[in-house]
PDB file of N, CA and C in Angstrom:
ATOM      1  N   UNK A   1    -114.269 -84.664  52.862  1.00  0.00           N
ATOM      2  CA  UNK A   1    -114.778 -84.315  51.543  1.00  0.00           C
ATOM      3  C   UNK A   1    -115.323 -82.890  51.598  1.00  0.00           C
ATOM      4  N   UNK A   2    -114.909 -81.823  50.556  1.00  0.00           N
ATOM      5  CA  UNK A   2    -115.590 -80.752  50.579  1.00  0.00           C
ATOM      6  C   UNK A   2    -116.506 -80.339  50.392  1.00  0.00           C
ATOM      7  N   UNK A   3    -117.431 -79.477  49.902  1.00  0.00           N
ATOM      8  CA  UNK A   3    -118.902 -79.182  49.434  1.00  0.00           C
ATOM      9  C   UNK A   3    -118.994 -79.595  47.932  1.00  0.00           C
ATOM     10  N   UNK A   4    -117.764 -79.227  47.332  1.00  0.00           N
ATOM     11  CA  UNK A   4    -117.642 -79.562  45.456  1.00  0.00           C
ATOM     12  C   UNK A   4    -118.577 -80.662  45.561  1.00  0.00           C
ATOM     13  N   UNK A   5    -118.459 -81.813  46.366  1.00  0.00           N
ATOM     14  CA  UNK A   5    -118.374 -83.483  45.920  1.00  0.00           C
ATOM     15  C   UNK A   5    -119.820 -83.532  46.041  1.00  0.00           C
ATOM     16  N   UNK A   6    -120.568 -82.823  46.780  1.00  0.00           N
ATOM     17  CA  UNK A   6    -122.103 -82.615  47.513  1.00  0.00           C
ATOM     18  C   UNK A   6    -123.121 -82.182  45.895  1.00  0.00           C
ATOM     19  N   UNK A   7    -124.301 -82.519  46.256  1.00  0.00           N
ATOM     20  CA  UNK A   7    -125.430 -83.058  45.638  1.00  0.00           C
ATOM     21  C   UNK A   7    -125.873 -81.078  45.807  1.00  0.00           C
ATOM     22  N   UNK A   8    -126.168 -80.403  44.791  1.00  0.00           N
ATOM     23  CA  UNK A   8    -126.207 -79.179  44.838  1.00  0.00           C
ATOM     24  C   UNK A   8    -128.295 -78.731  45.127  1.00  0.00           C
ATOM     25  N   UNK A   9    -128.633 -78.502  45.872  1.00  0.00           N
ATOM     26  CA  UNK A   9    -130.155 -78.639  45.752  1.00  0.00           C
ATOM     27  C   UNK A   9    -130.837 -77.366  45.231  1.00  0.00           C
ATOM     28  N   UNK A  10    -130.237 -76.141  45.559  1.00  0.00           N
ATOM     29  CA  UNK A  10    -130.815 -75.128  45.049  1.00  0.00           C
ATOM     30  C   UNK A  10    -129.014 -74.199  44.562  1.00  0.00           C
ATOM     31  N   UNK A  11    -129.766 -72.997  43.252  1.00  0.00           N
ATOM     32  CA  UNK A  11    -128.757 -72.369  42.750  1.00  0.00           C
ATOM     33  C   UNK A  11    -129.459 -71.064  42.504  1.00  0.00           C
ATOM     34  N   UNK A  12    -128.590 -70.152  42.841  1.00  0.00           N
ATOM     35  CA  UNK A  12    -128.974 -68.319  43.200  1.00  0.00           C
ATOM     36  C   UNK A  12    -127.691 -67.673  41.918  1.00  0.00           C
ATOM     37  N   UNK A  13    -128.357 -67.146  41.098  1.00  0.00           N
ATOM     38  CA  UNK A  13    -127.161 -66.491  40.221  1.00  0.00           C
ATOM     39  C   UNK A  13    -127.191 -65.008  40.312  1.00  0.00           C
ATOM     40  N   UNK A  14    -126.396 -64.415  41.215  1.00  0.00           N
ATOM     41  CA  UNK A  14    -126.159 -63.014  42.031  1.00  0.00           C
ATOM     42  C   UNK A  14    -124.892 -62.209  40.613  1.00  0.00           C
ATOM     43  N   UNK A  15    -124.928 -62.500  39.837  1.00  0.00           N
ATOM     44  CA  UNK A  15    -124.238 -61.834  38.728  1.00  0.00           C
ATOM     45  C   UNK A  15    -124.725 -60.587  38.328  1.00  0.00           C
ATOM     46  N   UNK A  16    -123.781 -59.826  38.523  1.00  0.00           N
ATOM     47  CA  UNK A  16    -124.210 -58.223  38.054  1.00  0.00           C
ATOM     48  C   UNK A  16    -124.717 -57.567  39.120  1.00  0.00           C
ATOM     49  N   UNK A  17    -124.616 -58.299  40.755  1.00  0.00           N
ATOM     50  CA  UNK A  17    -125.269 -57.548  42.080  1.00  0.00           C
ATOM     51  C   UNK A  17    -124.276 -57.097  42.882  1.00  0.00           C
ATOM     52  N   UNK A  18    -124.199 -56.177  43.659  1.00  0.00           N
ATOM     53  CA  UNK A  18    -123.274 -55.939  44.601  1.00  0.00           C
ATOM     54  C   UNK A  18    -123.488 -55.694  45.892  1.00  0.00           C
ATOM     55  N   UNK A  19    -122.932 -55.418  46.617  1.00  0.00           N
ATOM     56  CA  UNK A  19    -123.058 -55.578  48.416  1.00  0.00           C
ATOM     57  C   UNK A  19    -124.494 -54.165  47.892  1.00  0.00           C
ATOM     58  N   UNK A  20    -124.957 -54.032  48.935  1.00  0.00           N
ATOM     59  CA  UNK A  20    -125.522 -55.205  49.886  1.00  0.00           C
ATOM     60  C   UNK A  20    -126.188 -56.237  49.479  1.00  0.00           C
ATOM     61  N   UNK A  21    -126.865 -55.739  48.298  1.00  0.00           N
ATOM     62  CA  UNK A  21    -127.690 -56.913  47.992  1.00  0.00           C
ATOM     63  C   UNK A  21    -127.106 -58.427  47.739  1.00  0.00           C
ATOM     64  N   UNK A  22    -125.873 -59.152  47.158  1.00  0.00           N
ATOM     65  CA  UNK A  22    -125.766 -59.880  46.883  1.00  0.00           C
ATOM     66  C   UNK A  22    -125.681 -61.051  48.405  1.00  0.00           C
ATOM     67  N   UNK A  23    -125.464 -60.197  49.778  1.00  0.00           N
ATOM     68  CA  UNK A  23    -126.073 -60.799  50.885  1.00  0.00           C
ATOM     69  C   UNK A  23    -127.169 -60.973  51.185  1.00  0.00           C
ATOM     70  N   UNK A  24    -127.960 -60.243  50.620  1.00  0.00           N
ATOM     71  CA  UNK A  24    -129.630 -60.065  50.915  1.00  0.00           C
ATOM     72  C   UNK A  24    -130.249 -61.293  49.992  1.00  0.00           C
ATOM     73  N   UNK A  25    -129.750 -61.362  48.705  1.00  0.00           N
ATOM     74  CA  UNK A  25    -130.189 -62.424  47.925  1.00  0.00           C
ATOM     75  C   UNK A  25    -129.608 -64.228  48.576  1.00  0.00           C
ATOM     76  N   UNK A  26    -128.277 -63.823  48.881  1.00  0.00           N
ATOM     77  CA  UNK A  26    -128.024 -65.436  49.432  1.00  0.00           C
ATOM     78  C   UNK A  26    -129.025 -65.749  50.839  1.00  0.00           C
ATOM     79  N   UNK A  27    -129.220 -64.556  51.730  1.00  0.00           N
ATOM     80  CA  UNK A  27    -129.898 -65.392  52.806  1.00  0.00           C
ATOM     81  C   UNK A  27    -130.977 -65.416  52.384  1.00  0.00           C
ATOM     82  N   UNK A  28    -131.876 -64.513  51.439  1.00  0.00           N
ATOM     83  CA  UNK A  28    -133.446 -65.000  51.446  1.00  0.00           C
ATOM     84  C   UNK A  28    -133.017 -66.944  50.676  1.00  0.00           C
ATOM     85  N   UNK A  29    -132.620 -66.946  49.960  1.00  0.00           N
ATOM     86  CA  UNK A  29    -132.050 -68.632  49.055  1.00  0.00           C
ATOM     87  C   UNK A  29    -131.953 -69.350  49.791  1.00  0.00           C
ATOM     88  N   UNK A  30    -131.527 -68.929  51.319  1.00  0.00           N
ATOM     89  CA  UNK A  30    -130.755 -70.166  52.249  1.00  0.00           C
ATOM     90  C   UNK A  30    -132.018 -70.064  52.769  1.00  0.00           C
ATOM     91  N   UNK A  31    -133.310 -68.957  53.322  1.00  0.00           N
ATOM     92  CA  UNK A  31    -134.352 -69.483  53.908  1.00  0.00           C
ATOM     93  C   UNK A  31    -135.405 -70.192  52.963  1.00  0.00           C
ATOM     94  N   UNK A  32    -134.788 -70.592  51.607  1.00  0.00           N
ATOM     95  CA  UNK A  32    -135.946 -71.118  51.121  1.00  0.00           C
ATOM     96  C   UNK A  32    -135.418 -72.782  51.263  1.00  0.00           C
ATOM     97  N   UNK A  33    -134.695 -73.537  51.690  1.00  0.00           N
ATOM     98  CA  UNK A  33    -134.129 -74.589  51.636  1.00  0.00           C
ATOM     99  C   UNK A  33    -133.676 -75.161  53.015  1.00  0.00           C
ATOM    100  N   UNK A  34    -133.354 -76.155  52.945  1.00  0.00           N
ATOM    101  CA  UNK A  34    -134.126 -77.325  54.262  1.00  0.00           C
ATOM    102  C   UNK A  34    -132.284 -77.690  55.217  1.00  0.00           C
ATOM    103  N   UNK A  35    -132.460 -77.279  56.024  1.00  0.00           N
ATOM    104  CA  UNK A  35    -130.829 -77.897  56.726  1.00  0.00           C
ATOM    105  C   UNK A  35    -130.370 -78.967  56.165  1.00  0.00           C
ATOM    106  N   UNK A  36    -129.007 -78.401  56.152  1.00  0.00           N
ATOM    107  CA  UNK A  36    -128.316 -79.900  55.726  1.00  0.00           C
ATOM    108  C   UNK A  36    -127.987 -79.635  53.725  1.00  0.00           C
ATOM    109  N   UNK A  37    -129.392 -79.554  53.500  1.00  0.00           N
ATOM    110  CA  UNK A  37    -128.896 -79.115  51.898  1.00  0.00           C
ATOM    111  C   UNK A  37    -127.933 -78.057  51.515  1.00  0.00           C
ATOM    112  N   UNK A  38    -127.674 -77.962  49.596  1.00  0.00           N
ATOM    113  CA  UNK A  38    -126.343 -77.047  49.769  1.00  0.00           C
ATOM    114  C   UNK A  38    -127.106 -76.079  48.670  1.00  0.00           C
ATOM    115  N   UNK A  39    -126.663 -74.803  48.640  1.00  0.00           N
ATOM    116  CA  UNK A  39    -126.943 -74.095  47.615  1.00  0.00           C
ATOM    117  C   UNK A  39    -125.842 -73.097  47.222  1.00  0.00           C
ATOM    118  N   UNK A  40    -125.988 -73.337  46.125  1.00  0.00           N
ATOM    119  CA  UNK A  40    -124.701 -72.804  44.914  1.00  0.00           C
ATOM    120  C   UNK A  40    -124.946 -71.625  44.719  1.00  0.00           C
ATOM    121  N   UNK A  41    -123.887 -70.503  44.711  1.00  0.00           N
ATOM    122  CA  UNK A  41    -124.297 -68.910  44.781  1.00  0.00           C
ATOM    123  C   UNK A  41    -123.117 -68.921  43.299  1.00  0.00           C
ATOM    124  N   UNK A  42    -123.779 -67.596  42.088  1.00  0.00           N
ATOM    125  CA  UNK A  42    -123.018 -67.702  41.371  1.00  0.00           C
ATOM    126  C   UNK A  42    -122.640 -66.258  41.203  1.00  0.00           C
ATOM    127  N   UNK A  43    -121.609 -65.675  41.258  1.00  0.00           N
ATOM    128  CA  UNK A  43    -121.026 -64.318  41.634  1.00  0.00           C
ATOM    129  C   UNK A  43    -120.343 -63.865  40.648  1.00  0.00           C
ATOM    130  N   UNK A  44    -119.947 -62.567  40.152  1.00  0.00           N
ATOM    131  CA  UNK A  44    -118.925 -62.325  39.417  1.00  0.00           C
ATOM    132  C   UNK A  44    -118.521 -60.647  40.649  1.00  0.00           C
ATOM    133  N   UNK A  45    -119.066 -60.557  41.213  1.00  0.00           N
ATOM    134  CA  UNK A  45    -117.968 -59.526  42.249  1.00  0.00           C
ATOM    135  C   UNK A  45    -117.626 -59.859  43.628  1.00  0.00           C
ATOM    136  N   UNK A  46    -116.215 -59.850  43.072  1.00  0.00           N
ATOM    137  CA  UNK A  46    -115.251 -60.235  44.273  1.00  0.00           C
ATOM    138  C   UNK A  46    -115.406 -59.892  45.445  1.00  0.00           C
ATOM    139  N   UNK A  47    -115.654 -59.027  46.326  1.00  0.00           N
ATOM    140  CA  UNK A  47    -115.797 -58.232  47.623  1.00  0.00           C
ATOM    141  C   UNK A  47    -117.035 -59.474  48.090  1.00  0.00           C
ATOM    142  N   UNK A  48    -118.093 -59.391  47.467  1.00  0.00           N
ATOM    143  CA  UNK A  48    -118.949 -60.348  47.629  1.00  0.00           C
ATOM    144  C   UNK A  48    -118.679 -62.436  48.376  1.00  0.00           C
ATOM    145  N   UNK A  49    -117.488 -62.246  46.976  1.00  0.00           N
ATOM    146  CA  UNK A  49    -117.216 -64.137  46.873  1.00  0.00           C
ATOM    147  C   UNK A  49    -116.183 -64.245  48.455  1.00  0.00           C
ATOM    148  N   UNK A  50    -115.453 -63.271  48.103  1.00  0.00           N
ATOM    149  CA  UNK A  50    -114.247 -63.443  49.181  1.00  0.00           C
ATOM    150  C   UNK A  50    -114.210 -62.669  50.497  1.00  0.00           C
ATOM    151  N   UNK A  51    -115.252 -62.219  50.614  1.00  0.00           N
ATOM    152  CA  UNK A  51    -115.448 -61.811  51.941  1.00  0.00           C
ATOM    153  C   UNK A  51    -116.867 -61.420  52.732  1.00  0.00           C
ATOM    154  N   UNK A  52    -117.604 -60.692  51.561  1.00  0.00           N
ATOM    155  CA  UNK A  52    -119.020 -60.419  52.307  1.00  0.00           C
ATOM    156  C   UNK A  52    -120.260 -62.364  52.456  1.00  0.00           C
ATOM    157  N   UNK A  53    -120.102 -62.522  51.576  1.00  0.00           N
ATOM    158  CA  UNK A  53    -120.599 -64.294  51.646  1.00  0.00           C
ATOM    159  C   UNK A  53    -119.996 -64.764  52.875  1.00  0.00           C
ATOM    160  N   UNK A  54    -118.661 -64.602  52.395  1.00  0.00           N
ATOM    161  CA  UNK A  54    -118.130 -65.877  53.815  1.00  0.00           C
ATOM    162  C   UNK A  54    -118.347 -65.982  55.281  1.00  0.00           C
ATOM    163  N   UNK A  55    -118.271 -64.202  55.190  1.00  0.00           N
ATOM    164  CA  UNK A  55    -118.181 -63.540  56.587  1.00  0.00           C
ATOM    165  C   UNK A  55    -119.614 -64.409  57.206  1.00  0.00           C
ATOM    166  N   UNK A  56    -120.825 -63.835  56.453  1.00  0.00           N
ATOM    167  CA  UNK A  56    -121.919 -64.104  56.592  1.00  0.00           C
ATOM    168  C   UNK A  56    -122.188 -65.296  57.260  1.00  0.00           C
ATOM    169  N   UNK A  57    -121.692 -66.551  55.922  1.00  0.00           N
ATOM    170  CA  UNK A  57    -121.605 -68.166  56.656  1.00  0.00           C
ATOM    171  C   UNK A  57    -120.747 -68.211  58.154  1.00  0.00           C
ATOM    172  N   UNK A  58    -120.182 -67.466  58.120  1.00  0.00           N
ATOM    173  CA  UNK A  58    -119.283 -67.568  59.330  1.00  0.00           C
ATOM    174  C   UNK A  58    -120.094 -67.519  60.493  1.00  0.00           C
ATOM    175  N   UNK A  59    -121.057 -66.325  60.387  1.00  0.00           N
ATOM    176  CA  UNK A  59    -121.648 -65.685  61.608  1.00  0.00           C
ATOM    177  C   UNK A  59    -122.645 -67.023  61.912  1.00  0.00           C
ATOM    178  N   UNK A  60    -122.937 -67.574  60.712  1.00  0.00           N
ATOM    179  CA  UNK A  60    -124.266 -68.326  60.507  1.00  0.00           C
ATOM    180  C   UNK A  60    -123.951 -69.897  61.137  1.00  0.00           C
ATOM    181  N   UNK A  61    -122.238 -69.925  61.001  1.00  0.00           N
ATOM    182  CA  UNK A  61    -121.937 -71.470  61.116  1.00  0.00           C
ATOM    183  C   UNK A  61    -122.164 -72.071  60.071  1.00  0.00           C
ATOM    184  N   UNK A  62    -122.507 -71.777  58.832  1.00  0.00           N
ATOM    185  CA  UNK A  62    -122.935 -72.811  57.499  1.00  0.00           C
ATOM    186  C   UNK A  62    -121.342 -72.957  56.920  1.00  0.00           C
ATOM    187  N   UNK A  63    -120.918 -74.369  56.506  1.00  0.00           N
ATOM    188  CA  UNK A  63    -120.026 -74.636  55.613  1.00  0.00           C
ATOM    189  C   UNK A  63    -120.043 -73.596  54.111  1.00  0.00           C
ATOM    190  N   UNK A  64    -118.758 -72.968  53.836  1.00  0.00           N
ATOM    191  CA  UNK A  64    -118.560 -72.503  52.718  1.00  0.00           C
ATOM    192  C   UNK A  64    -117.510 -72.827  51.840  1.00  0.00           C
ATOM    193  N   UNK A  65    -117.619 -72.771  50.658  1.00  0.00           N
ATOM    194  CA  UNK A  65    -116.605 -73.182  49.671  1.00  0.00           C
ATOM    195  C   UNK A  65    -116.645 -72.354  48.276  1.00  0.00           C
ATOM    196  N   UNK A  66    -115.245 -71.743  48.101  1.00  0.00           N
ATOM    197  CA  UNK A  66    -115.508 -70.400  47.658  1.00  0.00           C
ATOM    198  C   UNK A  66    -114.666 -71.266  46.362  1.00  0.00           C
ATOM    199  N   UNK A  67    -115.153 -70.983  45.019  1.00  0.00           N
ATOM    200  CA  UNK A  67    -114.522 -71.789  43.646  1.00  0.00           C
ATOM    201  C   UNK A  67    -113.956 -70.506  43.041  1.00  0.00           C
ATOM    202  N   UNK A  68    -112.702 -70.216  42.385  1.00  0.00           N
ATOM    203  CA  UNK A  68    -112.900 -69.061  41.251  1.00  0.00           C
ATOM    204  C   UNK A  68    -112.700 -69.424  40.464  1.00  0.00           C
ATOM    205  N   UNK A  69    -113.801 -69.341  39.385  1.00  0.00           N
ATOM    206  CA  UNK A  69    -113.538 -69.641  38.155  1.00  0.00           C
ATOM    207  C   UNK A  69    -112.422 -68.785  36.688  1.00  0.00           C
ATOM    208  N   UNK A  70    -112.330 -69.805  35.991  1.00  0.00           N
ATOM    209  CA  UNK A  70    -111.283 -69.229  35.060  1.00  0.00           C
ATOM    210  C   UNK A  70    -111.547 -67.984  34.088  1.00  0.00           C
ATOM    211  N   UNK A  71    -113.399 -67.657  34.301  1.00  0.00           N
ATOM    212  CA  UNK A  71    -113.866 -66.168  33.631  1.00  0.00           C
ATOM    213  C   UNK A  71    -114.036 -65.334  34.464  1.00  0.00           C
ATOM    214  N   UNK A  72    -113.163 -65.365  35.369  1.00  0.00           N
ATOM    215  CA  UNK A  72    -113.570 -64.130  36.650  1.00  0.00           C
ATOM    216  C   UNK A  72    -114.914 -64.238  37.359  1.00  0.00           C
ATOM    217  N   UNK A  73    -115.455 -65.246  37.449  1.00  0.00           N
ATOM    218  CA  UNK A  73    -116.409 -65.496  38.504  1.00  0.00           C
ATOM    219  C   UNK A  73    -116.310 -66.372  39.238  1.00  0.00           C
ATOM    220  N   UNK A  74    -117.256 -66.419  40.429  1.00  0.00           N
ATOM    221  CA  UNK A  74    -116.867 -67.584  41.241  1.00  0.00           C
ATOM    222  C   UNK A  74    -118.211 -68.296  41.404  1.00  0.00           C
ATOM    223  N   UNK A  75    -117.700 -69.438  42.136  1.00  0.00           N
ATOM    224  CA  UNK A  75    -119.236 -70.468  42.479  1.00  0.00           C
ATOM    225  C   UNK A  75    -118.746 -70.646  44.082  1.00  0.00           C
ATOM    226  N   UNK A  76    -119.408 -70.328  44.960  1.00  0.00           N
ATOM    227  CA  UNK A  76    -119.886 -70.686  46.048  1.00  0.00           C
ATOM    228  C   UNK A  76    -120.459 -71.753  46.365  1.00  0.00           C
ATOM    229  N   UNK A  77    -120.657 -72.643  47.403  1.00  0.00           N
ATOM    230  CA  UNK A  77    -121.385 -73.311  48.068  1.00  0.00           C
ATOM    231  C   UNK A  77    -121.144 -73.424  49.520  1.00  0.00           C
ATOM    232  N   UNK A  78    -122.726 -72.993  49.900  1.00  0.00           N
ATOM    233  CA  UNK A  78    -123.180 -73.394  50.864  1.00  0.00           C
ATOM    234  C   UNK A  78    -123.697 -74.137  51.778  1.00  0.00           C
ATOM    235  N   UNK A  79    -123.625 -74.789  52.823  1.00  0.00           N
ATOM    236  CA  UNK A  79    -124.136 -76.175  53.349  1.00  0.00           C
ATOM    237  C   UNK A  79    -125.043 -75.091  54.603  1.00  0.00           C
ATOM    238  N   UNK A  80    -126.435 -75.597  54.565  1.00  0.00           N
ATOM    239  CA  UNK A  80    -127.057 -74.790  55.531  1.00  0.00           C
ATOM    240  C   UNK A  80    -127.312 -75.712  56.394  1.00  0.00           C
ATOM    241  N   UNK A  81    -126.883 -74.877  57.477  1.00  0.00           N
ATOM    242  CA  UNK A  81    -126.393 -76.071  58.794  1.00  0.00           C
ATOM    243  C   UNK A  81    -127.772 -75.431  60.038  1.00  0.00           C
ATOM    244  N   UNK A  82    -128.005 -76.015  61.454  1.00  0.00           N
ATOM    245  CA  UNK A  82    -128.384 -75.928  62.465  1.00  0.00           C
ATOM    246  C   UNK A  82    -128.708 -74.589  62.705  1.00  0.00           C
TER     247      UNK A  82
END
């Protein structure tokens, strides 16, 4: 099952931000919330959804799941892991 299906606990709406900050805003979000929970990042620039986010979870080990929506934005989720 992917993150979609998951119980969303916290939501960060990064619309209208761009690198760097829109990394700076998802990790302070992920230190406000408890392992294991998921938090929903809501984006409208791409560089951000499809690569600077992910990279990030990557380094971090957190599950990611990148949505694009049909108005040119995307929804993220994050599973903050160990």
């Amino acid at each position: 099952m992917g993150l979609a299906g998951c119980k969303i606990d916290s939501v960060v709406d990064i619309t209208g931000k761009i690198c760097p900050y829109t990394v700076m805003e998802v990790r302070d979000a992920l230190k406000g919330i408890e392992t294991g929970q998921v938090l929903e990042v809501i984006t409208d620039y791409k560089p951000a959804a499809t690569e600077s986010i992910p990279n990030f979870c990557q380094k971090k080990k957190y599950p990611v799941e990148v949505i694009e929506n049909s108005d040119a934005t995307f929804r993220l989720l994050i599973k903050k892991e160990e």
